[in-house]
Protein backbone atom coordinates (compact mmCIF):
# COMPACT_ATOMS: atom_id res chain seq x y z
CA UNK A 1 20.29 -17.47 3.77
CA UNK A 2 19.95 -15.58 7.00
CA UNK A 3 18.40 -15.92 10.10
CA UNK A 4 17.36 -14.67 13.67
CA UNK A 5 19.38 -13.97 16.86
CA UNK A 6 17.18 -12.52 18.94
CA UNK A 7 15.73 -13.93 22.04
CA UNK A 8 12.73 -12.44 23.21
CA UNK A 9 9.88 -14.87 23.47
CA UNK A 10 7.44 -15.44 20.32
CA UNK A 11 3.93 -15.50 21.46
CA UNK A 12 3.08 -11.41 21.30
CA UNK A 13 3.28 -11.96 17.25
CA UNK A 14 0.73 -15.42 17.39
CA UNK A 15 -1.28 -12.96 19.57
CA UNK A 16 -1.50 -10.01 17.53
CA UNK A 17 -2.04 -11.94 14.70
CA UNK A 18 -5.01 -14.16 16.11
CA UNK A 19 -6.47 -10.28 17.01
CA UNK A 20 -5.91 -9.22 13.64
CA UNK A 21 -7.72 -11.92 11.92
CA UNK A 22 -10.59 -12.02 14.56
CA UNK A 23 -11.05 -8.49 13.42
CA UNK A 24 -11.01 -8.99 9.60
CA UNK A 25 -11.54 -12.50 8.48
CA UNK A 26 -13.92 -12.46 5.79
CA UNK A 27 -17.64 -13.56 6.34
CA UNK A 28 -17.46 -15.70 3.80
CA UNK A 29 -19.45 -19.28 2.72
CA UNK A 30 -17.17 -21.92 3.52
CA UNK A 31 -13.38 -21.79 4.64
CA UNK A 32 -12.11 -18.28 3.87
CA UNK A 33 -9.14 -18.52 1.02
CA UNK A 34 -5.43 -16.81 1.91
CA UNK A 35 -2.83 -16.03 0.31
CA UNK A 36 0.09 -14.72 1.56
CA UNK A 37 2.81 -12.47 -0.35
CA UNK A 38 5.65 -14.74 -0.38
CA UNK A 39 9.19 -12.48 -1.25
CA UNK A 40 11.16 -15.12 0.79
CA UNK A 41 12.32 -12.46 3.11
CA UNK A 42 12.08 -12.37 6.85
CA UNK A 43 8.67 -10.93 7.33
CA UNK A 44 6.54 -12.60 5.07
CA UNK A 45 8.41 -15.93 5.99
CA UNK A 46 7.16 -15.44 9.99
CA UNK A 47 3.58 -13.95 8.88
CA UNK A 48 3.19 -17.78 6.62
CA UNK A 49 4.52 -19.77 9.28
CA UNK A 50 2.18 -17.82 12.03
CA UNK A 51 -0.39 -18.56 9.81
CA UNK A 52 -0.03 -21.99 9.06
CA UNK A 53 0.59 -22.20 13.17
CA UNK A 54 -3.12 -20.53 13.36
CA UNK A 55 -5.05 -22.49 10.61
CA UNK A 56 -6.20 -25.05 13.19
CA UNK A 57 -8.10 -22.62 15.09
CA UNK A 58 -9.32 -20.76 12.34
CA UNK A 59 -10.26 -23.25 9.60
CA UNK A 60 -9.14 -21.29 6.83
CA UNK A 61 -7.46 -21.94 3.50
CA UNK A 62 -3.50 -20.75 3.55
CA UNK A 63 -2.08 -20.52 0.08
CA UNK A 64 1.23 -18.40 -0.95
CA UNK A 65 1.90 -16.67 -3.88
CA UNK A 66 5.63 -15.36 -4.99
CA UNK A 67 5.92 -12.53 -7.75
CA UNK A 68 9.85 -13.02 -9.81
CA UNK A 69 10.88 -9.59 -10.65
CA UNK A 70 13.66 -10.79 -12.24
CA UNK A 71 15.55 -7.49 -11.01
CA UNK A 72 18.32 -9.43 -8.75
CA UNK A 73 20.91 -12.00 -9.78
CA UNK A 74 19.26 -13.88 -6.46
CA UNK A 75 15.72 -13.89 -8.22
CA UNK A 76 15.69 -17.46 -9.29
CA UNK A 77 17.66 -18.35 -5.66
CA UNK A 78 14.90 -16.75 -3.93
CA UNK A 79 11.97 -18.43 -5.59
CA UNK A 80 13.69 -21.82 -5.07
CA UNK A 81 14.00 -20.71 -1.35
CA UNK A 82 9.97 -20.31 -1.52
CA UNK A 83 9.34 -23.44 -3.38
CA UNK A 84 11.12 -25.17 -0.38
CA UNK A 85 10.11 -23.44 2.48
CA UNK A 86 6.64 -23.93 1.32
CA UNK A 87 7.24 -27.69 0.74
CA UNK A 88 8.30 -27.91 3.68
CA UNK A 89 5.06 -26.48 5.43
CA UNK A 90 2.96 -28.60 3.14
CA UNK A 91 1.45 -25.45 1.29
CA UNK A 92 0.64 -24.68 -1.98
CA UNK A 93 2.43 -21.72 -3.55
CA UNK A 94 2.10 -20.33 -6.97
CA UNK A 95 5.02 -18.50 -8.73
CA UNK A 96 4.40 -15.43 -11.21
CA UNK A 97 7.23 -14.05 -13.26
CA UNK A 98 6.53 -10.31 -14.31
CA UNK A 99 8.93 -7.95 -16.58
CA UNK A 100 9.45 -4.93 -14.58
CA UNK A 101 10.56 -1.79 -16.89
CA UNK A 102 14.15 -1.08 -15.67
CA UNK A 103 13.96 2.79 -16.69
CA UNK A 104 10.24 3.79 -15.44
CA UNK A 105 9.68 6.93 -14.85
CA UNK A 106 8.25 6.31 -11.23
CA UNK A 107 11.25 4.38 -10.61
CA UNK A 108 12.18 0.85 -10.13
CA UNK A 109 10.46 0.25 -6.79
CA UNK A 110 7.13 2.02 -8.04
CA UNK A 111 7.25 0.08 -10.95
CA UNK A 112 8.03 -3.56 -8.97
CA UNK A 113 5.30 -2.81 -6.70
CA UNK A 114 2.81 -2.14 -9.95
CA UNK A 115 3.86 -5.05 -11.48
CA UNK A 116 3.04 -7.05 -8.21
CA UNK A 117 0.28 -5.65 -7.46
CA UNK A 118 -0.91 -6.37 -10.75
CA UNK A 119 -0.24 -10.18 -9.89
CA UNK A 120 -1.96 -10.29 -7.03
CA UNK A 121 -5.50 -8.33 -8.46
CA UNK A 122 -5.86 -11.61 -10.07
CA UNK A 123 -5.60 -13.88 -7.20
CA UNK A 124 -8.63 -16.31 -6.50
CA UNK A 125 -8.83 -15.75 -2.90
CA UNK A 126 -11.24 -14.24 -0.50
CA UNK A 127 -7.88 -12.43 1.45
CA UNK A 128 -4.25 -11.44 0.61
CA UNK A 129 -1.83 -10.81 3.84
CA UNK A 130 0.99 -9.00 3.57
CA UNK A 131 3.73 -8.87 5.61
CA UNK A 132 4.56 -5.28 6.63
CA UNK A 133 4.69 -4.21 10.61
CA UNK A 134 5.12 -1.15 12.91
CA UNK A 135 8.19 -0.25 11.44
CA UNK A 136 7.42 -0.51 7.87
CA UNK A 137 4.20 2.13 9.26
CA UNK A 138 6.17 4.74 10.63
CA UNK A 139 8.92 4.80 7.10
CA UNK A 140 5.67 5.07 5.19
CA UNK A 141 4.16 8.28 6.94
CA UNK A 142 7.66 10.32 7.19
CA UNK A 143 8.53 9.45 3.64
CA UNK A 144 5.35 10.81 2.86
CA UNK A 145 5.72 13.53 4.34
CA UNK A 146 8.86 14.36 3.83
CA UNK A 147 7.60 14.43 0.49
CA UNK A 148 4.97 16.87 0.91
CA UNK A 149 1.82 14.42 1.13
CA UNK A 150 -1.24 15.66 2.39
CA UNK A 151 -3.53 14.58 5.14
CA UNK A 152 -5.01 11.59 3.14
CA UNK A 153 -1.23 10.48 2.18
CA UNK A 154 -0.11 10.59 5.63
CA UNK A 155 -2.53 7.84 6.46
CA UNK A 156 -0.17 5.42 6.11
CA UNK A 157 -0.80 1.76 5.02
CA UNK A 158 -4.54 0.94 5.92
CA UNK A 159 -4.63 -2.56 7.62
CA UNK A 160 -7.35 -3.66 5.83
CA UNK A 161 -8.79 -2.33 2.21
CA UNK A 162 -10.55 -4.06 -1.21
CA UNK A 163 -8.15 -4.08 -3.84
CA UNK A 164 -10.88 -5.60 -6.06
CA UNK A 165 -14.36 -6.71 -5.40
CA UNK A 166 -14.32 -9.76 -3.55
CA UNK A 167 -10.51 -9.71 -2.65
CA UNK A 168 -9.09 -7.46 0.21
CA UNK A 169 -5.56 -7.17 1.31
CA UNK A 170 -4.91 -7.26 4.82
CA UNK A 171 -1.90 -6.72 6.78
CA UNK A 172 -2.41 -8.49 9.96
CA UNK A 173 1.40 -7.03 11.43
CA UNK A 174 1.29 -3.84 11.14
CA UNK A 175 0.89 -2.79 14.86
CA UNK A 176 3.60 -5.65 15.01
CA UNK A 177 7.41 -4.16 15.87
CA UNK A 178 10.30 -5.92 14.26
CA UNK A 179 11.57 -7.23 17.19
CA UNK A 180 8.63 -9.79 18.02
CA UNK A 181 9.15 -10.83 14.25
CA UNK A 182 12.69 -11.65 15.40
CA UNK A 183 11.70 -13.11 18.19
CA UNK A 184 9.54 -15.52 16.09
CA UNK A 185 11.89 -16.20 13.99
CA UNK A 186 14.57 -16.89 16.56
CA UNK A 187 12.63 -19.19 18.57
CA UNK A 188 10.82 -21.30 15.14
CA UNK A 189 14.79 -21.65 14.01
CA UNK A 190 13.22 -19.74 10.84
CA UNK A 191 15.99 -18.75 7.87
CA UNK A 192 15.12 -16.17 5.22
CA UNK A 193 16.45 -14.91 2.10
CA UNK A 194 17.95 -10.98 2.04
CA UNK A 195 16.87 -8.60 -0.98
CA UNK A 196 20.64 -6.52 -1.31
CA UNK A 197 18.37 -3.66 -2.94
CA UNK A 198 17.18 -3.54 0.54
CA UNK A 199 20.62 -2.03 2.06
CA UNK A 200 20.82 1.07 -1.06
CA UNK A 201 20.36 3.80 1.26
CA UNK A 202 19.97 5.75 -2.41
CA UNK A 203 16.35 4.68 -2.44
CA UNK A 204 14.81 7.30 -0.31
CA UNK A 205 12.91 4.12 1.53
CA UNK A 206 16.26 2.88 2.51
CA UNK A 207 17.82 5.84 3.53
CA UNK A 208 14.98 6.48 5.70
CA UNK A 209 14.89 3.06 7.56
CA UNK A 210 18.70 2.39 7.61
CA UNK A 211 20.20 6.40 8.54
CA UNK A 212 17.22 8.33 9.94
CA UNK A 213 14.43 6.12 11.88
CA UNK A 214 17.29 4.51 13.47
CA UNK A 215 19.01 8.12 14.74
CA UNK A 216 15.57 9.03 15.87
CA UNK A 217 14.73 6.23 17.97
CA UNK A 218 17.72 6.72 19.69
CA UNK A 219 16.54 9.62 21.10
CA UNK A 220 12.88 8.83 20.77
CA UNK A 221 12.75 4.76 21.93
CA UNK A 222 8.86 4.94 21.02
CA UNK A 223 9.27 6.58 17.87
CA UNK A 224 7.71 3.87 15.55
CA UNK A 225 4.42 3.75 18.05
CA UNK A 226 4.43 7.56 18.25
CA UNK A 227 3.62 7.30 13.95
CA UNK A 228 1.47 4.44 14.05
CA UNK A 229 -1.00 6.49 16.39
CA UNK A 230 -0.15 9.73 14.51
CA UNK A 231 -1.50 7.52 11.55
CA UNK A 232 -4.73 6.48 13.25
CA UNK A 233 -5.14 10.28 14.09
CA UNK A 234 -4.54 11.26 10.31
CA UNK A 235 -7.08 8.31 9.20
CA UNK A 236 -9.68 9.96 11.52
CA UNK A 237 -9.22 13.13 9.75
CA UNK A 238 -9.30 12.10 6.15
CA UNK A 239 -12.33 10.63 6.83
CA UNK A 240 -13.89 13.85 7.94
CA UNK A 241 -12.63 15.60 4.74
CA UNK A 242 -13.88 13.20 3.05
CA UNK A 243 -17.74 13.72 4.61
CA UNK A 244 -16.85 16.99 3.76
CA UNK A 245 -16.69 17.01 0.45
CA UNK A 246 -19.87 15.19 0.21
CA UNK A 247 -21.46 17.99 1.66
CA UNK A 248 -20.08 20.56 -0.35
CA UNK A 249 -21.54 17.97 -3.51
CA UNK A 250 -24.38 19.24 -2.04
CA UNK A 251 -26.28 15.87 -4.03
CA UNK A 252 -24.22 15.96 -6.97
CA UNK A 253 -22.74 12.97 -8.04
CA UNK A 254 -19.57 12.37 -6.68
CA UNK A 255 -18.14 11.41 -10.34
CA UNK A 256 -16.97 13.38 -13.22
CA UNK A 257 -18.56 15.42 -15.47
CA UNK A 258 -18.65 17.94 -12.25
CA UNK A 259 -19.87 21.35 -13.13
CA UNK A 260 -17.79 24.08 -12.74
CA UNK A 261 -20.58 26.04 -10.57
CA UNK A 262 -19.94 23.25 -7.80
CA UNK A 263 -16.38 23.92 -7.13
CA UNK A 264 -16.66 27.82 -8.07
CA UNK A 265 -19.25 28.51 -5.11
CA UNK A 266 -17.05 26.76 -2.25
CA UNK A 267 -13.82 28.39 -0.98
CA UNK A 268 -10.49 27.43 -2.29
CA UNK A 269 -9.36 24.87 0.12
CA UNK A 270 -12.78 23.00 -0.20
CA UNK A 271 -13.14 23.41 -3.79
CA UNK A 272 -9.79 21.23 -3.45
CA UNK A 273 -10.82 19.03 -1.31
CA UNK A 274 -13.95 18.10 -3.26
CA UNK A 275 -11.64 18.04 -6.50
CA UNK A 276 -9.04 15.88 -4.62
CA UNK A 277 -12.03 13.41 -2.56
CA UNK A 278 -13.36 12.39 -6.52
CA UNK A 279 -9.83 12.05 -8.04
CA UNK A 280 -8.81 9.34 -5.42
CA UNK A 281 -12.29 7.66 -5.98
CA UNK A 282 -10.99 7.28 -9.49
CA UNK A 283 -7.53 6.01 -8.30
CA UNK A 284 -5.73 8.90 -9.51
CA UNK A 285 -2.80 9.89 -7.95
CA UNK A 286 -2.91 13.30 -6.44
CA UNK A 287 -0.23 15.84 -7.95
CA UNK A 288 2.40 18.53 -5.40
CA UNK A 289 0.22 20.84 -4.06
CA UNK A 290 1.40 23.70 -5.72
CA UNK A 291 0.85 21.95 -9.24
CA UNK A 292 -2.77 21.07 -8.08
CA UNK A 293 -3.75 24.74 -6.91
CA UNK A 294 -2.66 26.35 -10.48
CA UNK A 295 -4.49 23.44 -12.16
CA UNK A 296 -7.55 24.03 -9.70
CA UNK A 297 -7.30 27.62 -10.30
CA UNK A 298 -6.74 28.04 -14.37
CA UNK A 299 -10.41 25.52 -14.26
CA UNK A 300 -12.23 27.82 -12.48
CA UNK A 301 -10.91 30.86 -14.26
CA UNK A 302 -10.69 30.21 -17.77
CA UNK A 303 -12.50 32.03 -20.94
CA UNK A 304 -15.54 29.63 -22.45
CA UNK A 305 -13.00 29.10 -25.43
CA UNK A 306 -10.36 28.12 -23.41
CA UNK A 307 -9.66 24.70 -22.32
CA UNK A 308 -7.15 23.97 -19.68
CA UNK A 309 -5.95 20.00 -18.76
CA UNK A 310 -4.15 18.73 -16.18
CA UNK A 311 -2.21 15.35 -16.79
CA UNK A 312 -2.15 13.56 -13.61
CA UNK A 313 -0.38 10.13 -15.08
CA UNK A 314 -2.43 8.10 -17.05
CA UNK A 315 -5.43 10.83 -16.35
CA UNK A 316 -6.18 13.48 -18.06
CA UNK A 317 -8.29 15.91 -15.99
CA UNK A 318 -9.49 19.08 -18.16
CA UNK A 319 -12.58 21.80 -18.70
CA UNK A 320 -15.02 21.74 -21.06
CA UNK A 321 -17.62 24.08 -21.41
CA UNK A 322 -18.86 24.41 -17.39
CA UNK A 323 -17.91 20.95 -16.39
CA UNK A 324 -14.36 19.54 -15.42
CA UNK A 325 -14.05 15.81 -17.31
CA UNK A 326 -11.38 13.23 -16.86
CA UNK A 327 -10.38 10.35 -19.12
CA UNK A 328 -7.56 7.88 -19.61
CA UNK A 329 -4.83 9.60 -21.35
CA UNK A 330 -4.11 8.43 -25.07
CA UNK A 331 -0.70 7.30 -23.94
CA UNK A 332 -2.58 4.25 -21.23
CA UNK A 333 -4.87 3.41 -23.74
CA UNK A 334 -2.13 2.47 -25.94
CA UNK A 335 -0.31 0.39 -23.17
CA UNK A 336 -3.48 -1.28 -22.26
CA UNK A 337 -4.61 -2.75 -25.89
């Protein structure tokens, strides 16, 4: 187990969580219900104990909820670690073991995360926190962008969204740097368990946060701020794509079957954007630009007898007749049943 050296003082993370939660608690009947994401590791352990520090003032119900990937020799170390620490707190935590497929074609950390994710759709809570902070911000906008992500992927992680009705995930750290999580660790003589995946600078993630944010914020201190507020700015501008492309539906329904005559009237970067805007209201995950042009452009184009598709994942996005239609691919369908 590991733990903290640093020795700044702790309050600025009680503080910016207190704001955090002031600005998203749920409205809710009764004592809201948290859970927190529990991986054991150094983050999530200071965002639990800040929390149970804060439940006084806030009246709230603080759960935790640990997901067993079963990818690491550790696993079953780390979810005694959470069984303990939790104990030890006097607060209940639930532990889910999922079977993550070890040669996904998204990749082992894509396909952890779905698996999670999965797990924690079906929570009975009003909130889920998650642990992530400045840092975590700023490696999520350059690896998107270093992988060619648009506007709307260079968002970043939103602090606050639904993943289903009723249940939102929040992450109350995110304008939080590392350091005051050290600090708060340091100072509550908090220990933590280390994920070894976490140092394989061959994950793109790692690389990122181990070889190149630390090389830029030697030159640039400020770096990680700098992309949080470049995130804020992007946010601000997805939205107004995103009124956009409402316009341009022009009071069509902003679902599929779209007619053909909608996108064909608007310019090419609009048609896009109105193309992309109702894919991502579906969930669907937005294909390389170049990919998405040709697939925009052989809809608009083709003969009456021809009918061009697009597989985007588990989607199947294709023309028929004057409308574009998308279903669930057979392939989903079959892994769902």
């Amino acid at each position: 187990m590991a733990s903290s050296r640093n020795s700044a003082p702790p309050e600025a993370l009680l503080a910016c969580l207190a704001i955090a939660l002031e600005r998203h608690l749920p409205q809710v009947s009764g004592p809201a219900r948290l859970v927190v994401g529990l991986s054991g590791g150094r983050d999530s352990v200071a965002l639990l104990h800040a929390l149970h520090v804060l439940q006084a003032d806030f009246g709230y119900v603080l759960t935790a909820c640990h997901v067993h990937h079963g990818l690491s020799p550790h696993a079953d170390a780390w979810q005694a670690f959470c069984q303990q620490f939790c104990q030890d707190l006097g607060i209940a935590l639930s532990c889910v073991a999922v079977t993550v497929p070890r040669y996904a074609a998204e990749g082992p950390e894509a396909a952890a995360r779905a698996c999670r994710y999965a797990v924690f759709s079906r929570l009975e809570a009003d909130c889920l926190l998650l642990g992530q902070h400045l840092g975590d911000q700023a490696e999520t906008l350059l690896f998107n962008l270093l992988r060619g992500g648009g506007v709307h992927g260079l968002r970043g992680m939103p602090e606050s969204r639904q993943l289903r009705p009723g249940l939102r995930v929040l992450r109350p750290l995110l304008r939080t740097p590392r350091a005051e999580i050290e600090c708060y660790l340091q100072h509550h003589a908090l220990t933590w368990v280390d994920d070894e995946s976490n140092l394989e600078v061959g994950y793109s993630r790692n690389f990122l946060r181990h070889r190149i944010i630390p090389e830029l914020r030697r030159r640039f201190p400020a770096v990680e701020s700098r992309f949080a507020a470049a995130t804020e700015k992007f946010v601000e501008t997805a939205r107004l794509l995103d009124e956009l492309a409402l316009i341009d539906l022009a009071g069509e329904s902003a679902s599929f079957p779209l007619a053909v005559d909608v996108l064909a009237r608007l310019s090419e970067p609009r048609a896009r954007n109105v193309l992309r805007y109702l894919l991502a209201g579906q969930g669907v995950k937005i294909p390389g630009e170049a990919r998405f042009k040709e697939g925009l452009r052989q809809m608009l184009t083709a003969a009456a007898d021809r009918h061009p598709e697009l597989i985007l994942g588990d989607w199947r996005l294709y023309r028929r007749r004057r409308a574009l239609w998308l279903e669930k691919t057979r392939r989903s369908q079959a892994t769902l049943s």
